[in-house]
PDB file of N, CA and C in Angstrom:
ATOM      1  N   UNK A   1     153.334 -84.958 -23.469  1.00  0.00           N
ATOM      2  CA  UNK A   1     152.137 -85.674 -23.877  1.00  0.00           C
ATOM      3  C   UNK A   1     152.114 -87.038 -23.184  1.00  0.00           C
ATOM      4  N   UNK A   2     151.415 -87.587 -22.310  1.00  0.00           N
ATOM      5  CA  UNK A   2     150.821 -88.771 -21.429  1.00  0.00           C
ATOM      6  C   UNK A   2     149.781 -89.237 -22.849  1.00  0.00           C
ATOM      7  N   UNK A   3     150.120 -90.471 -23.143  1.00  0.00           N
ATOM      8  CA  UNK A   3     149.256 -91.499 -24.125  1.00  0.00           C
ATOM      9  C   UNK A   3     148.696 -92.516 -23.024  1.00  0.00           C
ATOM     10  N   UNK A   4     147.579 -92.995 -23.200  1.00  0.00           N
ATOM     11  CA  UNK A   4     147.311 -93.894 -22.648  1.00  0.00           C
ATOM     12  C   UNK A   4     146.641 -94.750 -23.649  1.00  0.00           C
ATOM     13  N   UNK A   5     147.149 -96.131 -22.801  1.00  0.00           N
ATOM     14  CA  UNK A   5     146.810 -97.376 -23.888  1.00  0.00           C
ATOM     15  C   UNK A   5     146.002 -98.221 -23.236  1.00  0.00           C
ATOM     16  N   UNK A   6     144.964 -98.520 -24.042  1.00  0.00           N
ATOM     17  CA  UNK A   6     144.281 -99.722 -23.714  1.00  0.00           C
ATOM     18  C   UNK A   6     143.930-100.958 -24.649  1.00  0.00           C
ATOM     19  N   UNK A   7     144.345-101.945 -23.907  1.00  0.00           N
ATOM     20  CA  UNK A   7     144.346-103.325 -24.815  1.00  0.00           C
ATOM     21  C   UNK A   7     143.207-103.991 -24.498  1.00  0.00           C
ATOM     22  N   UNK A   8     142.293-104.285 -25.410  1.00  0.00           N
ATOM     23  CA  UNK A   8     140.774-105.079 -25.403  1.00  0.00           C
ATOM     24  C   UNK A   8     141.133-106.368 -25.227  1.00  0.00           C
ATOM     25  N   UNK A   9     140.272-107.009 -24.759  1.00  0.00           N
ATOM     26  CA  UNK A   9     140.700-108.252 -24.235  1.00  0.00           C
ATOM     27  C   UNK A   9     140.540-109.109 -25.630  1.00  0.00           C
ATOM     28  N   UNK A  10     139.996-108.923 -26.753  1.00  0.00           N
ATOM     29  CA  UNK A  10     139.810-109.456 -27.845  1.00  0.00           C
ATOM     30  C   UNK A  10     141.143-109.320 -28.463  1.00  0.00           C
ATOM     31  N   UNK A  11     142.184-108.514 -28.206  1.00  0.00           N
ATOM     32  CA  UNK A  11     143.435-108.303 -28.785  1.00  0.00           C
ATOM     33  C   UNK A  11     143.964-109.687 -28.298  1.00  0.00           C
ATOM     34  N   UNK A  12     144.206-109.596 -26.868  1.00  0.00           N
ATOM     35  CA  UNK A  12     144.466-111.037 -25.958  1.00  0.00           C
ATOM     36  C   UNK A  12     144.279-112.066 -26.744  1.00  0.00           C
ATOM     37  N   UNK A  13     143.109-112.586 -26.841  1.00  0.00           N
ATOM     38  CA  UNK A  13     142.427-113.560 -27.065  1.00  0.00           C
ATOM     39  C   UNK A  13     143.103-113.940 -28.695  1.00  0.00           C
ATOM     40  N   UNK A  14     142.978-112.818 -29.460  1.00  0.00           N
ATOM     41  CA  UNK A  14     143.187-112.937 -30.983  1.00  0.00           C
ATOM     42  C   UNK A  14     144.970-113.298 -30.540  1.00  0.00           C
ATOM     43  N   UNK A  15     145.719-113.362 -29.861  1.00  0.00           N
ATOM     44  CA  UNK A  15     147.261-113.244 -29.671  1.00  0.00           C
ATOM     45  C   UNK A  15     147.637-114.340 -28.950  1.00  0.00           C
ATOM     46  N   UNK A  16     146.589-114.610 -28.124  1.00  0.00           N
ATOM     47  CA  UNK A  16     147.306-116.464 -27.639  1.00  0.00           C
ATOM     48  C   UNK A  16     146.467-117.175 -28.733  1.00  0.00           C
ATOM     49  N   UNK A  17     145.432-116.805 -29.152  1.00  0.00           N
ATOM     50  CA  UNK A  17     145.196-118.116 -30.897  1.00  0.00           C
ATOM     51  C   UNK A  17     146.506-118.076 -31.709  1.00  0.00           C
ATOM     52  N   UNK A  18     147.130-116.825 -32.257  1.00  0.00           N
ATOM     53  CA  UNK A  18     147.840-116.817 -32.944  1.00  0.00           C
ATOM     54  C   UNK A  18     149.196-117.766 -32.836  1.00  0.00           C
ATOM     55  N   UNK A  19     149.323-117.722 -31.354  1.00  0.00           N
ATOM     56  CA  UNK A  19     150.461-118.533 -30.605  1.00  0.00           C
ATOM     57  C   UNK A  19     150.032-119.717 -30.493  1.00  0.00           C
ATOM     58  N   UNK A  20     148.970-119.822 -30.284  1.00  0.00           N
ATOM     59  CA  UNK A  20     148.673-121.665 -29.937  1.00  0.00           C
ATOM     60  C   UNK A  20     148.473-122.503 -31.344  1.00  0.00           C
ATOM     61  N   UNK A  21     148.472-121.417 -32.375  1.00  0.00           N
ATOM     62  CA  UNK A  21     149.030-121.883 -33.790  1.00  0.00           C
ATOM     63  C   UNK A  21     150.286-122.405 -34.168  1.00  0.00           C
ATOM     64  N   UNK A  22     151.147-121.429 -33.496  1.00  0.00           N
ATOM     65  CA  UNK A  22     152.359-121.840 -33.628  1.00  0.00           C
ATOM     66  C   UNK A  22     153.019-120.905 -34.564  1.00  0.00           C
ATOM     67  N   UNK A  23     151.991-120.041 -34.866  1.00  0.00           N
ATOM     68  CA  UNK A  23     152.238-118.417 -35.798  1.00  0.00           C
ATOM     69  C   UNK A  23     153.159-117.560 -35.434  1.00  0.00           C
ATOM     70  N   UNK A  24     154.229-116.766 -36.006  1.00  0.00           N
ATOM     71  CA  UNK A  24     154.814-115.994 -35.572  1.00  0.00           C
ATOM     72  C   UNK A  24     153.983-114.481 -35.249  1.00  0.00           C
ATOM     73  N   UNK A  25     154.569-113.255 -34.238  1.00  0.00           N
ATOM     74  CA  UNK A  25     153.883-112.435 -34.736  1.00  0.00           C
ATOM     75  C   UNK A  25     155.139-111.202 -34.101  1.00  0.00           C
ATOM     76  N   UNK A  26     155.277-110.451 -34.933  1.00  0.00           N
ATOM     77  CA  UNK A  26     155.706-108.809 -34.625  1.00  0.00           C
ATOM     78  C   UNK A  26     154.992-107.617 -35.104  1.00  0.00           C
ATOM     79  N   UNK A  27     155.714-106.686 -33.918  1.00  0.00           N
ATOM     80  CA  UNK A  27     154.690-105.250 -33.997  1.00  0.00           C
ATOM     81  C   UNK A  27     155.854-104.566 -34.173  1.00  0.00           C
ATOM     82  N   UNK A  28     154.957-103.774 -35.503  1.00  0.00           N
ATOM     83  CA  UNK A  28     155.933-102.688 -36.198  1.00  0.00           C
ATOM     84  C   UNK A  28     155.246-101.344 -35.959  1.00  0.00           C
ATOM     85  N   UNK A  29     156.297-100.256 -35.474  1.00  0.00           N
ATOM     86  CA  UNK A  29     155.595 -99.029 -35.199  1.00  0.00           C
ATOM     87  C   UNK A  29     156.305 -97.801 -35.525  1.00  0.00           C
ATOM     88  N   UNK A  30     156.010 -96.928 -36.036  1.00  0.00           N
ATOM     89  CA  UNK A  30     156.676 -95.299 -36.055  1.00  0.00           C
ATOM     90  C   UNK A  30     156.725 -94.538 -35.081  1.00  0.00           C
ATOM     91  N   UNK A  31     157.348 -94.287 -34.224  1.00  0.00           N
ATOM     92  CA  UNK A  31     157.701 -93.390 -33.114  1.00  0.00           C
ATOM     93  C   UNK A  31     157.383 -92.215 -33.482  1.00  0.00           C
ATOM     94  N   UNK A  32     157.290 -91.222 -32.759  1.00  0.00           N
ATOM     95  CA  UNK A  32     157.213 -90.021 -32.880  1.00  0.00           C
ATOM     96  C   UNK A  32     158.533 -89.507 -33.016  1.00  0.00           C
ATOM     97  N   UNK A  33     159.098 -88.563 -33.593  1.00  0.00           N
ATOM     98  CA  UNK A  33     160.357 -88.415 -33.404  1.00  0.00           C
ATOM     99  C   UNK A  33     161.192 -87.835 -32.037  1.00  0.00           C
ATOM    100  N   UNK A  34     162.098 -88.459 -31.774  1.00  0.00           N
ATOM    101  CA  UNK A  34     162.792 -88.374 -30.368  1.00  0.00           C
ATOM    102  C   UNK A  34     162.535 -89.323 -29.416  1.00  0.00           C
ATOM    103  N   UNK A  35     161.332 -89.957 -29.623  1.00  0.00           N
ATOM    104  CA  UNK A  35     160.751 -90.743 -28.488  1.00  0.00           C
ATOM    105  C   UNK A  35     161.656 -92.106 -28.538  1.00  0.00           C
ATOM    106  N   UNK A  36     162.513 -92.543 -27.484  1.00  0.00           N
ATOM    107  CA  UNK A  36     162.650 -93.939 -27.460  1.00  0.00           C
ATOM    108  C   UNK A  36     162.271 -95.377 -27.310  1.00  0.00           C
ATOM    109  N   UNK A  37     162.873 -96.148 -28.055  1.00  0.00           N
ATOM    110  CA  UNK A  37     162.018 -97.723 -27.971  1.00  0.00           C
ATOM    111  C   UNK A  37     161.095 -97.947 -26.341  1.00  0.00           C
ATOM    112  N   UNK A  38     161.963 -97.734 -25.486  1.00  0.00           N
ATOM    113  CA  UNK A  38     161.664 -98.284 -23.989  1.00  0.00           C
ATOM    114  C   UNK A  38     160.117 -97.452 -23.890  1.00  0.00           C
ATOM    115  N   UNK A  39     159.855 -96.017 -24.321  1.00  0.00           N
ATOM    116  CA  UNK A  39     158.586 -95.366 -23.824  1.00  0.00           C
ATOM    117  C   UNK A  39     157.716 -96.574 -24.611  1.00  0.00           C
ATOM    118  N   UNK A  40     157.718 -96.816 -25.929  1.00  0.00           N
ATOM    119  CA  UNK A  40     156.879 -97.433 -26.797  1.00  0.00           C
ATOM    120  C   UNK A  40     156.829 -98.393 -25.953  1.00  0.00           C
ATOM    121  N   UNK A  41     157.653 -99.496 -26.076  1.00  0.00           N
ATOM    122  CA  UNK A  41     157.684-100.842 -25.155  1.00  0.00           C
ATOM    123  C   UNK A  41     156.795-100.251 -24.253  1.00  0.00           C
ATOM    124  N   UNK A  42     156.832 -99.767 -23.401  1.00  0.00           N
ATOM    125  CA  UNK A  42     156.348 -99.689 -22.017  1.00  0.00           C
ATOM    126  C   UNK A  42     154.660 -99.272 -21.955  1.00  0.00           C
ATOM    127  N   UNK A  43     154.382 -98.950 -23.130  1.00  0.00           N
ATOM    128  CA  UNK A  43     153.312 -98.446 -23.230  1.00  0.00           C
ATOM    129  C   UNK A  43     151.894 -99.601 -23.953  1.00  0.00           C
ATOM    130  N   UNK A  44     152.843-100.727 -24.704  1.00  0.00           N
ATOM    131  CA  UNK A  44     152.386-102.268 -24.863  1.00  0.00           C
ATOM    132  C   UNK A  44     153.184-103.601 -24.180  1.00  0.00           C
ATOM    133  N   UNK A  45     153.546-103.196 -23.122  1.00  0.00           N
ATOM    134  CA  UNK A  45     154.212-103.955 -22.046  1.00  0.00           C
ATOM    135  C   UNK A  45     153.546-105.465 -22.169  1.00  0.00           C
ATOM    136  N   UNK A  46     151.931-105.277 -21.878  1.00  0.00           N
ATOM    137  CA  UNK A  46     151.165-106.670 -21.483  1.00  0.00           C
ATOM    138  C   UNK A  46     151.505-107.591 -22.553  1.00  0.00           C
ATOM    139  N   UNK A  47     151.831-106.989 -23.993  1.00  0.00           N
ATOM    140  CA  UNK A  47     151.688-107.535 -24.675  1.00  0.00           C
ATOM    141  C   UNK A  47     152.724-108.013 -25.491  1.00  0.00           C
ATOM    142  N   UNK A  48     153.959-107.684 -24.869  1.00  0.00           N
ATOM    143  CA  UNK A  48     155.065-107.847 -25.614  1.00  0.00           C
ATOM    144  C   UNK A  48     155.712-109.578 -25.264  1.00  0.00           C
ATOM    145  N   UNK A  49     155.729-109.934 -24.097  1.00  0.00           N
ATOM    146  CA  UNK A  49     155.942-111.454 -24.808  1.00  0.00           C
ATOM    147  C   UNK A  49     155.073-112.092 -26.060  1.00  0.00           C
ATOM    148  N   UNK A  50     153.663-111.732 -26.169  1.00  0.00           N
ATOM    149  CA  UNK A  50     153.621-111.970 -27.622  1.00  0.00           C
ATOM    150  C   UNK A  50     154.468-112.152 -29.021  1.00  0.00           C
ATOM    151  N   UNK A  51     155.303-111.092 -28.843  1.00  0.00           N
ATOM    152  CA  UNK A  51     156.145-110.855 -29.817  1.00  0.00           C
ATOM    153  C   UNK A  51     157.140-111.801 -30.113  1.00  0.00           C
ATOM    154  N   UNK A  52     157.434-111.794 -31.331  1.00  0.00           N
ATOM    155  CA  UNK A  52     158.652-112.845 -31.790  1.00  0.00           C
ATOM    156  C   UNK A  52     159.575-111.586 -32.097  1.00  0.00           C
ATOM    157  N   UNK A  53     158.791-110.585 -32.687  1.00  0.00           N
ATOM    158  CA  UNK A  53     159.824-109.507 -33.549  1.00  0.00           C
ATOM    159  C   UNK A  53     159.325-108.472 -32.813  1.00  0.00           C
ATOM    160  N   UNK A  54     160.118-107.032 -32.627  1.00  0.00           N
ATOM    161  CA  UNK A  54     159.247-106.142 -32.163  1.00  0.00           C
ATOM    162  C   UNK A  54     160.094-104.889 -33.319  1.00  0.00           C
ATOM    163  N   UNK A  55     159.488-104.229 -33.808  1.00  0.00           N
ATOM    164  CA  UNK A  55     160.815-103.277 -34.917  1.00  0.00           C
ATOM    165  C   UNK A  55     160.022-101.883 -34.885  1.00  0.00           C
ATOM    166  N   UNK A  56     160.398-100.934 -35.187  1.00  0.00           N
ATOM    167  CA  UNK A  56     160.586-100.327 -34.752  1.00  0.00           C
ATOM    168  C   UNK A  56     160.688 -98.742 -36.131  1.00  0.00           C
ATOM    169  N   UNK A  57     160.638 -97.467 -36.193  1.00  0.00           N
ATOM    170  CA  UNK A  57     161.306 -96.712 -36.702  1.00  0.00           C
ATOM    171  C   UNK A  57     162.608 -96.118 -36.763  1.00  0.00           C
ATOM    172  N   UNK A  58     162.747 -96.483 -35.244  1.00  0.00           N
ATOM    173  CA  UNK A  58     163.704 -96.013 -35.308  1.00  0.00           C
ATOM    174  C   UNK A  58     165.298 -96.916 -35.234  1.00  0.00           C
ATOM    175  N   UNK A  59     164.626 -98.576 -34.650  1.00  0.00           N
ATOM    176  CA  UNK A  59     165.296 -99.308 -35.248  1.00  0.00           C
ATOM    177  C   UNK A  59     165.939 -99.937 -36.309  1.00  0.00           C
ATOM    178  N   UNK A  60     164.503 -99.435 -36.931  1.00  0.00           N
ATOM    179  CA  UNK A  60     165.159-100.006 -39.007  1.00  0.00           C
ATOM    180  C   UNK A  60     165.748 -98.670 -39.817  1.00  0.00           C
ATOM    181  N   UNK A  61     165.556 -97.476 -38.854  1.00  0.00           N
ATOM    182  CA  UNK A  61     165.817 -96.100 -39.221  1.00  0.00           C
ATOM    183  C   UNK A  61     165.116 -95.689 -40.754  1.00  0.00           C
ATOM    184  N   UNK A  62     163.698 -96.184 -40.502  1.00  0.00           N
ATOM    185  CA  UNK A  62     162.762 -95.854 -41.747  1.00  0.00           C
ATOM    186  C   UNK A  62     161.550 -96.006 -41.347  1.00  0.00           C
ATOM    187  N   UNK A  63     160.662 -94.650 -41.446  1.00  0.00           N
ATOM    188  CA  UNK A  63     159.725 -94.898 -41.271  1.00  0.00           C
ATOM    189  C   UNK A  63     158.498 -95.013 -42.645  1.00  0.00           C
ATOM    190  N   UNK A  64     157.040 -96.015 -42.085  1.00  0.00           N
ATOM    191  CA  UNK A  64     156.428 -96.305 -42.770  1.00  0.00           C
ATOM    192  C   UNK A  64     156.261 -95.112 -43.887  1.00  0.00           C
ATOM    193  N   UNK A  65     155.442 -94.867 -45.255  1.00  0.00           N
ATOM    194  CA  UNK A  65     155.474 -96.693 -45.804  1.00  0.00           C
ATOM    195  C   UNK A  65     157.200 -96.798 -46.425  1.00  0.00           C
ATOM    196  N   UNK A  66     158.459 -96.654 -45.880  1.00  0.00           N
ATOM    197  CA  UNK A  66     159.078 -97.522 -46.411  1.00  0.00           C
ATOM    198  C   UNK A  66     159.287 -98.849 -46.104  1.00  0.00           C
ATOM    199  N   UNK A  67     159.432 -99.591 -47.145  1.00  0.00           N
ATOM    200  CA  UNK A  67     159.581-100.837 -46.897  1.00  0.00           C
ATOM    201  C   UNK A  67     160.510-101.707 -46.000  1.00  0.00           C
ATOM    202  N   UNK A  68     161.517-101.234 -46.056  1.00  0.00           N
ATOM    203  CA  UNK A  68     163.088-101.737 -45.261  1.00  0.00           C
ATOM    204  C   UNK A  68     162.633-102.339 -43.884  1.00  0.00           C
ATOM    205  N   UNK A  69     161.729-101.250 -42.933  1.00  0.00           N
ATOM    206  CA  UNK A  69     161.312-102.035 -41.572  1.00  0.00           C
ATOM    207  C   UNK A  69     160.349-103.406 -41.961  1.00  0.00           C
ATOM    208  N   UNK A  70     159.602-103.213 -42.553  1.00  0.00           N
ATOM    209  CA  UNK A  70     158.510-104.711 -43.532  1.00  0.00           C
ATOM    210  C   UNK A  70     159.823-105.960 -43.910  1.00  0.00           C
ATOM    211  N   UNK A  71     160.647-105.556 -44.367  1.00  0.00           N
ATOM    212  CA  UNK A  71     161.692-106.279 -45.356  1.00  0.00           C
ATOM    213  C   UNK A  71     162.303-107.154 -43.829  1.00  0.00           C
ATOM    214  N   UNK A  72     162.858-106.035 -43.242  1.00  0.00           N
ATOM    215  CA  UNK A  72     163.843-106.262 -42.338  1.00  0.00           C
ATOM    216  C   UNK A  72     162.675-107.509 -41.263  1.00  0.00           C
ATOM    217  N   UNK A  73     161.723-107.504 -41.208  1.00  0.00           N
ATOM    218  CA  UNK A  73     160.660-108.537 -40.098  1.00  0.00           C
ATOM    219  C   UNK A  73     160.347-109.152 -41.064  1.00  0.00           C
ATOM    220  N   UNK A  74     160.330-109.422 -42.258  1.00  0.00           N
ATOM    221  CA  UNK A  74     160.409-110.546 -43.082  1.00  0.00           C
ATOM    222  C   UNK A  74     161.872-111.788 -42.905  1.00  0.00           C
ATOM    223  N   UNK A  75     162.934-110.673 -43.018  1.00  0.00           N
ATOM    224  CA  UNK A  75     163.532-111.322 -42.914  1.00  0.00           C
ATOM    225  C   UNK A  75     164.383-112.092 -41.692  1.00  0.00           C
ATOM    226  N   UNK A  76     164.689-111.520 -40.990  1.00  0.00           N
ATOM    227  CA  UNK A  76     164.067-111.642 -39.113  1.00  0.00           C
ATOM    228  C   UNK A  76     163.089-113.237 -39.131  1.00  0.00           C
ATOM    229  N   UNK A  77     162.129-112.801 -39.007  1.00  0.00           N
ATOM    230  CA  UNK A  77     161.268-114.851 -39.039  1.00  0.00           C
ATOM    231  C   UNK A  77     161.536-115.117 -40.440  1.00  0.00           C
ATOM    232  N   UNK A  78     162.270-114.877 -40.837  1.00  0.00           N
ATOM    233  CA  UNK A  78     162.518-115.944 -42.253  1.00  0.00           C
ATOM    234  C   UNK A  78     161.155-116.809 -42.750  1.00  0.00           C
ATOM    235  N   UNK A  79     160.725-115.526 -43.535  1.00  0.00           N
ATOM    236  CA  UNK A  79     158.760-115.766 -43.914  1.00  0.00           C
ATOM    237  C   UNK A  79     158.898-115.044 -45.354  1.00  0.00           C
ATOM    238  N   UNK A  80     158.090-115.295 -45.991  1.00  0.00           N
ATOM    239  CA  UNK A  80     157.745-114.897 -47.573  1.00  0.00           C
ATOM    240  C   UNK A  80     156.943-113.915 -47.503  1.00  0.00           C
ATOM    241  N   UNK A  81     156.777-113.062 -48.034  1.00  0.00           N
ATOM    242  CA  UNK A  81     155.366-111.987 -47.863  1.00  0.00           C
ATOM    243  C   UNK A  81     154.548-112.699 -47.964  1.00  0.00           C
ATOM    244  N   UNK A  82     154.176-113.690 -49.139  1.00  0.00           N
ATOM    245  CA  UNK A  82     152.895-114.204 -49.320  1.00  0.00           C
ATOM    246  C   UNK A  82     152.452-115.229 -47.637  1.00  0.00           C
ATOM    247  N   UNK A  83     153.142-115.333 -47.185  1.00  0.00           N
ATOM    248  CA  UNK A  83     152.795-115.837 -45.544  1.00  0.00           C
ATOM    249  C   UNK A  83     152.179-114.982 -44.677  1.00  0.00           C
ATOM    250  N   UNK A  84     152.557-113.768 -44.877  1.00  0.00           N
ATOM    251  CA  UNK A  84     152.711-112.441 -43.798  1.00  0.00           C
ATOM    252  C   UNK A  84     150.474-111.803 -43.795  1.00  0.00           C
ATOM    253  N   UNK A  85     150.491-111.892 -42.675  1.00  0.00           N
ATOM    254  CA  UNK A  85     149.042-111.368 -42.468  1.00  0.00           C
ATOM    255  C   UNK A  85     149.218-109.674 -41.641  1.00  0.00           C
ATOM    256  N   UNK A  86     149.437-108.968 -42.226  1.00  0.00           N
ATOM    257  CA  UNK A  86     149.248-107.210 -41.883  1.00  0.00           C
ATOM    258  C   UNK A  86     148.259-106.693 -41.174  1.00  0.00           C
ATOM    259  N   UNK A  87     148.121-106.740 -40.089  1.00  0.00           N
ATOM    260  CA  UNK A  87     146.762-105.923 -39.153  1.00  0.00           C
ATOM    261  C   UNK A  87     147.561-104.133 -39.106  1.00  0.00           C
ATOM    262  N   UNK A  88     146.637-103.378 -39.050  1.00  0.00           N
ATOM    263  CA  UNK A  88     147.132-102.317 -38.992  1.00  0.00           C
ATOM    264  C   UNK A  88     146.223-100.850 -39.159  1.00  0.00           C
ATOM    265  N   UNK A  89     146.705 -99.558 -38.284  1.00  0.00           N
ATOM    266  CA  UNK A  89     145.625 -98.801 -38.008  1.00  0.00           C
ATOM    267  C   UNK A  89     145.772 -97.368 -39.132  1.00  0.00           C
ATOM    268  N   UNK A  90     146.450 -97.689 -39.574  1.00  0.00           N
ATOM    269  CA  UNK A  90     147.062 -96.657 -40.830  1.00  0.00           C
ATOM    270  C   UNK A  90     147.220 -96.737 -42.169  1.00  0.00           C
ATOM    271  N   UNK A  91     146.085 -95.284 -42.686  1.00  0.00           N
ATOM    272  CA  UNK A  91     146.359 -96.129 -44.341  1.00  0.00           C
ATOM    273  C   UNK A  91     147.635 -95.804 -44.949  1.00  0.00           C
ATOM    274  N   UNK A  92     148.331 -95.386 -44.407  1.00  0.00           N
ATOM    275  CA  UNK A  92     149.594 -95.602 -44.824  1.00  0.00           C
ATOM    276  C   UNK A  92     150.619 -96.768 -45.114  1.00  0.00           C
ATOM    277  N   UNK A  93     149.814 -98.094 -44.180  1.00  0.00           N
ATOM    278  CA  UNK A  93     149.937 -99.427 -44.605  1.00  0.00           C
ATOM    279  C   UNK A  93     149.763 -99.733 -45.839  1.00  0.00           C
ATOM    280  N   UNK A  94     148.680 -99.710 -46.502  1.00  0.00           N
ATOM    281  CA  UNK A  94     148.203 -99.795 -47.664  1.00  0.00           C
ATOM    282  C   UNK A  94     149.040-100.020 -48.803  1.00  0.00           C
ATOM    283  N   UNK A  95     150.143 -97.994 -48.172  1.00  0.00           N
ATOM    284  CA  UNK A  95     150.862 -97.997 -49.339  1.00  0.00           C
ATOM    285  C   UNK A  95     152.114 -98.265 -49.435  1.00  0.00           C
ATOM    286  N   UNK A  96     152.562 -99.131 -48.150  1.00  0.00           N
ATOM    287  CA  UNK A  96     153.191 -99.679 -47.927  1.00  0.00           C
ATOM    288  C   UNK A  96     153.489-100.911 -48.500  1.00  0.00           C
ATOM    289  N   UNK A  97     152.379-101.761 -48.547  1.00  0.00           N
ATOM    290  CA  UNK A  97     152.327-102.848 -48.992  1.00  0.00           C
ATOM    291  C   UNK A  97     151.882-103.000 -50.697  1.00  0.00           C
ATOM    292  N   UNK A  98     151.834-101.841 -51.499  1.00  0.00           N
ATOM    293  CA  UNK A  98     151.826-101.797 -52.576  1.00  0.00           C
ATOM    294  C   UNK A  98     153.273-101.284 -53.203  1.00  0.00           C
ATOM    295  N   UNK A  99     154.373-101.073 -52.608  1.00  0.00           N
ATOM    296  CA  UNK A  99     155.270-100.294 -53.012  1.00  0.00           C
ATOM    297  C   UNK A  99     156.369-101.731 -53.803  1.00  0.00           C
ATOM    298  N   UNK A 100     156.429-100.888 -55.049  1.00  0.00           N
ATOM    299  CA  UNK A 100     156.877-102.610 -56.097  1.00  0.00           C
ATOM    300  C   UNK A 100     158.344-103.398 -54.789  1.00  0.00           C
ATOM    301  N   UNK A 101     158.787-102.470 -54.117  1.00  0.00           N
ATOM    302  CA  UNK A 101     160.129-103.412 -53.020  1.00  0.00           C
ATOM    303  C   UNK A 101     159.172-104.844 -52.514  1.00  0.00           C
ATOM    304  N   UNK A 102     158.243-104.558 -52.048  1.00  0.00           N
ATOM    305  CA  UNK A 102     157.271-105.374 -51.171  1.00  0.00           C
ATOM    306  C   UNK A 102     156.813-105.978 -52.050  1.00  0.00           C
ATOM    307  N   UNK A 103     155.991-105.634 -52.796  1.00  0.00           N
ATOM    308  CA  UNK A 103     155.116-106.474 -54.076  1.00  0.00           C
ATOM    309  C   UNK A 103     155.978-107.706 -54.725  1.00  0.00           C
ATOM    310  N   UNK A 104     157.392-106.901 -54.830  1.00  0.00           N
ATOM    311  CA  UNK A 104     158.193-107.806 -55.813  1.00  0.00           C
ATOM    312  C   UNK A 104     159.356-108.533 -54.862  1.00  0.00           C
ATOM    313  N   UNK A 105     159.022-108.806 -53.511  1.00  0.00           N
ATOM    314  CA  UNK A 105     160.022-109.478 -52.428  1.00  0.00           C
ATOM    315  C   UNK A 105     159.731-110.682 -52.634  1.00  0.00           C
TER     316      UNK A 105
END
């Protein structure tokens, strides 16, 4: 399977504001299974100096909605949830971020 990615220039734009804030930001993602970090990386390349954090499924060895990868980039930029702003293309976020680990961090 060949994915192809395309980044809107409004992603850009929304990602050096975030930085010229002085905001942290990481991208959290679920792999497909087998697939390694480097394909992912490589596939948001433009955009990875953005990153402060970059994590992973198969790095936190949990995928969404458990909490542990959320926990683990919380604790990584040493940030409170109530700081943390969640963009995200899955409602599986949702229930992620309702699960009492998260609620009650």
């Amino acid at each position: 399977m060949q994915m192809k990615v395309k980044i809107y220039q409004d992603v850009y734009d929304s990602l050096h504001y975030i930085k010229k804030c002085n905001d942290k930001i990481a991208f959290f993602t679920d792999l497909p299974s087998g697939m390694p970090d480097s394909i992912m990386k490589a596939y948001v390349e433009p955009i990875m100096p953005f990153a402060d954090v970059y994590m992973s499924s198969l790095i936190c060895g949990y995928r969404k909605p458990n909490p542990k990868g959320l926990i683990e980039i919380l604790n990584t930029l040493n940030i409170d949830l109530r700081e943390l702003i969640f963009i995200g293309d899955e409602k599986k976020i949702m229930k992620q971020l309702k699960e009492p680990i998260v609620s009650s961090f």
